[in-house]
Protein backbone atom coordinates (compact mmCIF):
# COMPACT_ATOMS: atom_id res chain seq x y z
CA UNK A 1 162.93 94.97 98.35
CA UNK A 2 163.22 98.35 99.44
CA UNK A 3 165.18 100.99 97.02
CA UNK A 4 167.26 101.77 99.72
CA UNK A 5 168.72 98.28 100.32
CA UNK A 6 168.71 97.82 96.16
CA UNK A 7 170.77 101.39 96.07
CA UNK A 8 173.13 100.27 98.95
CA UNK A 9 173.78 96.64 96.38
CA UNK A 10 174.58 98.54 93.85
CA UNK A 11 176.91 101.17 95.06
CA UNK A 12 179.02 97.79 97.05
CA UNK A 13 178.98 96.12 93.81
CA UNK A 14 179.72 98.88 91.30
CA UNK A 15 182.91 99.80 93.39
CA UNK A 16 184.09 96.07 93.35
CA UNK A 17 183.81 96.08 90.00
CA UNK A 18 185.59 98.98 89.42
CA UNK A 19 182.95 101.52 88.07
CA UNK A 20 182.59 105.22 88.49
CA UNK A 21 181.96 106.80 91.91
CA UNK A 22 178.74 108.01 91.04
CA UNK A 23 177.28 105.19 89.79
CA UNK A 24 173.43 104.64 90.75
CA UNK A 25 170.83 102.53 89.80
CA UNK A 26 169.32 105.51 87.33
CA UNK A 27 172.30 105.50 85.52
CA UNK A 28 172.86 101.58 85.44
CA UNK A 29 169.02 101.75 84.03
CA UNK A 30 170.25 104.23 81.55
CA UNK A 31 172.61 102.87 80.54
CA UNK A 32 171.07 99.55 79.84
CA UNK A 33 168.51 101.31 78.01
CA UNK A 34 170.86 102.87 76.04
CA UNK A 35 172.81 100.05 74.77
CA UNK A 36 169.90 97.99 74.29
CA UNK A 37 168.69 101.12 71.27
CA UNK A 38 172.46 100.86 70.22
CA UNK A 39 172.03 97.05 69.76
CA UNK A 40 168.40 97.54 67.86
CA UNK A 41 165.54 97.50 70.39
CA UNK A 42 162.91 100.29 69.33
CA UNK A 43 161.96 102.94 71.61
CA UNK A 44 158.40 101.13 72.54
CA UNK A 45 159.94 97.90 73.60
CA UNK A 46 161.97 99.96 75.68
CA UNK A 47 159.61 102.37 76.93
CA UNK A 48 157.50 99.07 78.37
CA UNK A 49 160.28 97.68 80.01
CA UNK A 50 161.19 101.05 81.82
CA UNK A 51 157.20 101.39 82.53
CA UNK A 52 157.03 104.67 81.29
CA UNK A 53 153.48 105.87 80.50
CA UNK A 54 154.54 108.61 77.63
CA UNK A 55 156.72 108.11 74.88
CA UNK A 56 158.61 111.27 75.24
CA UNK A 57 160.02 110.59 78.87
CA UNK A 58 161.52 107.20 77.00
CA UNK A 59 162.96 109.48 73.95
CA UNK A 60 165.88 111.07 76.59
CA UNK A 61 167.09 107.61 76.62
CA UNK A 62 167.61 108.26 72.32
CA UNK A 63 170.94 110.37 72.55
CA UNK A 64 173.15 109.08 70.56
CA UNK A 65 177.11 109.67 69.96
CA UNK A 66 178.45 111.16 67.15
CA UNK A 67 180.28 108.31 66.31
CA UNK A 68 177.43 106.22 66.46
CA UNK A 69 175.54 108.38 64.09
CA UNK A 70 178.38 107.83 61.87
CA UNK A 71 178.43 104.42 62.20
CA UNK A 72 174.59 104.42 60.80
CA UNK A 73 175.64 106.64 58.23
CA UNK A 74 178.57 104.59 57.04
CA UNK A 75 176.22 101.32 56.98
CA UNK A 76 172.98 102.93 55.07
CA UNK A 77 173.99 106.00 52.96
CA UNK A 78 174.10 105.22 49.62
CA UNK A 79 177.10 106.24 48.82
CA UNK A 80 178.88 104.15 51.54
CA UNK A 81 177.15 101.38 50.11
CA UNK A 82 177.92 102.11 47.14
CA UNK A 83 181.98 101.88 47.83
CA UNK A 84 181.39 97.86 49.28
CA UNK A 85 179.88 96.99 45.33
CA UNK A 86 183.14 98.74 43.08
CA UNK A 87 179.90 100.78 41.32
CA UNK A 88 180.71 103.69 39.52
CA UNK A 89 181.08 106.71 41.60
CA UNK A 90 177.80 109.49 40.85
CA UNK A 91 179.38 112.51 39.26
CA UNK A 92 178.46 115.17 36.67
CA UNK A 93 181.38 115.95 35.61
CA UNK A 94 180.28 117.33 32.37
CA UNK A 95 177.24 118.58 33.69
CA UNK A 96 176.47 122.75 32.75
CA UNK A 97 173.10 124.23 33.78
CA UNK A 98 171.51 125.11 30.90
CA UNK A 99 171.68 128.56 29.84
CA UNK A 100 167.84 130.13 30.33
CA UNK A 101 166.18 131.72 27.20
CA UNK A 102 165.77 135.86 27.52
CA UNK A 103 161.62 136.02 28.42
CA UNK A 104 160.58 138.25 25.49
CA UNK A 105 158.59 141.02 26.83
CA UNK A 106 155.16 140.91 25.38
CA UNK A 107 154.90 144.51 23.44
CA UNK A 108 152.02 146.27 24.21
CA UNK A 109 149.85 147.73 21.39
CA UNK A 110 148.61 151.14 21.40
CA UNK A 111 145.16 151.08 21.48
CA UNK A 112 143.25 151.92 18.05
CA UNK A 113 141.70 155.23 17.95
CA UNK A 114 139.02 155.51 15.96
């Protein structure tokens, strides 16, 4: 199949479906590869389906939103977990520094004359 024909395919079915105007098969790839890291899939499994050669061109594919960032955060930070287990929240309430000690100055003796 030529890309022509399989860009042509696309851009007929995208607009019966409803999608964006500029919807193309690099961004339906994209896309796919960035839902499937959403969902789980590791960055090599993902860099041998695209057929990329280097890691790093499959890393662009790694943005992620804010929101999903938080997401992760809200599931493995501690002290998110900690709120789903009715543990005691970690607090030092009554925690001072401790006051450092004066360094005594070493006096210097006068040298003996003899």
């Amino acid at each position: 199949m030529q890309s022509a024909y399989l860009y042509r395919i696309v851009k007929r079915c995208a607009k019966v479906a409803g999608l964006p105007e500029g919807t193309t098969t690099h961004s339906l790839r994209h896309a796919c590869a960035t839902e499937m890291l959403k969902g789980g899939a590791s960055v090599r499994h993902i860099q041998e389906m695209l057929g990329h050669a280097d890691i790093t061109t499959t890393q662009v594919y790694t943005h992620l939103a804010k929101a999903d960032l938080q997401a992760v955060h809200a599931r493995t930070a501690p002290s998110e977990r900690r709120k789903d287990k009715d543990a005691p929240a970690f607090g030092l309430t009554n925690w001072r520094p401790r006051k450092r000690k004066k360094a005594r100055r070493k006096r210097r003796r006068k040298p003996r004359e003899n």
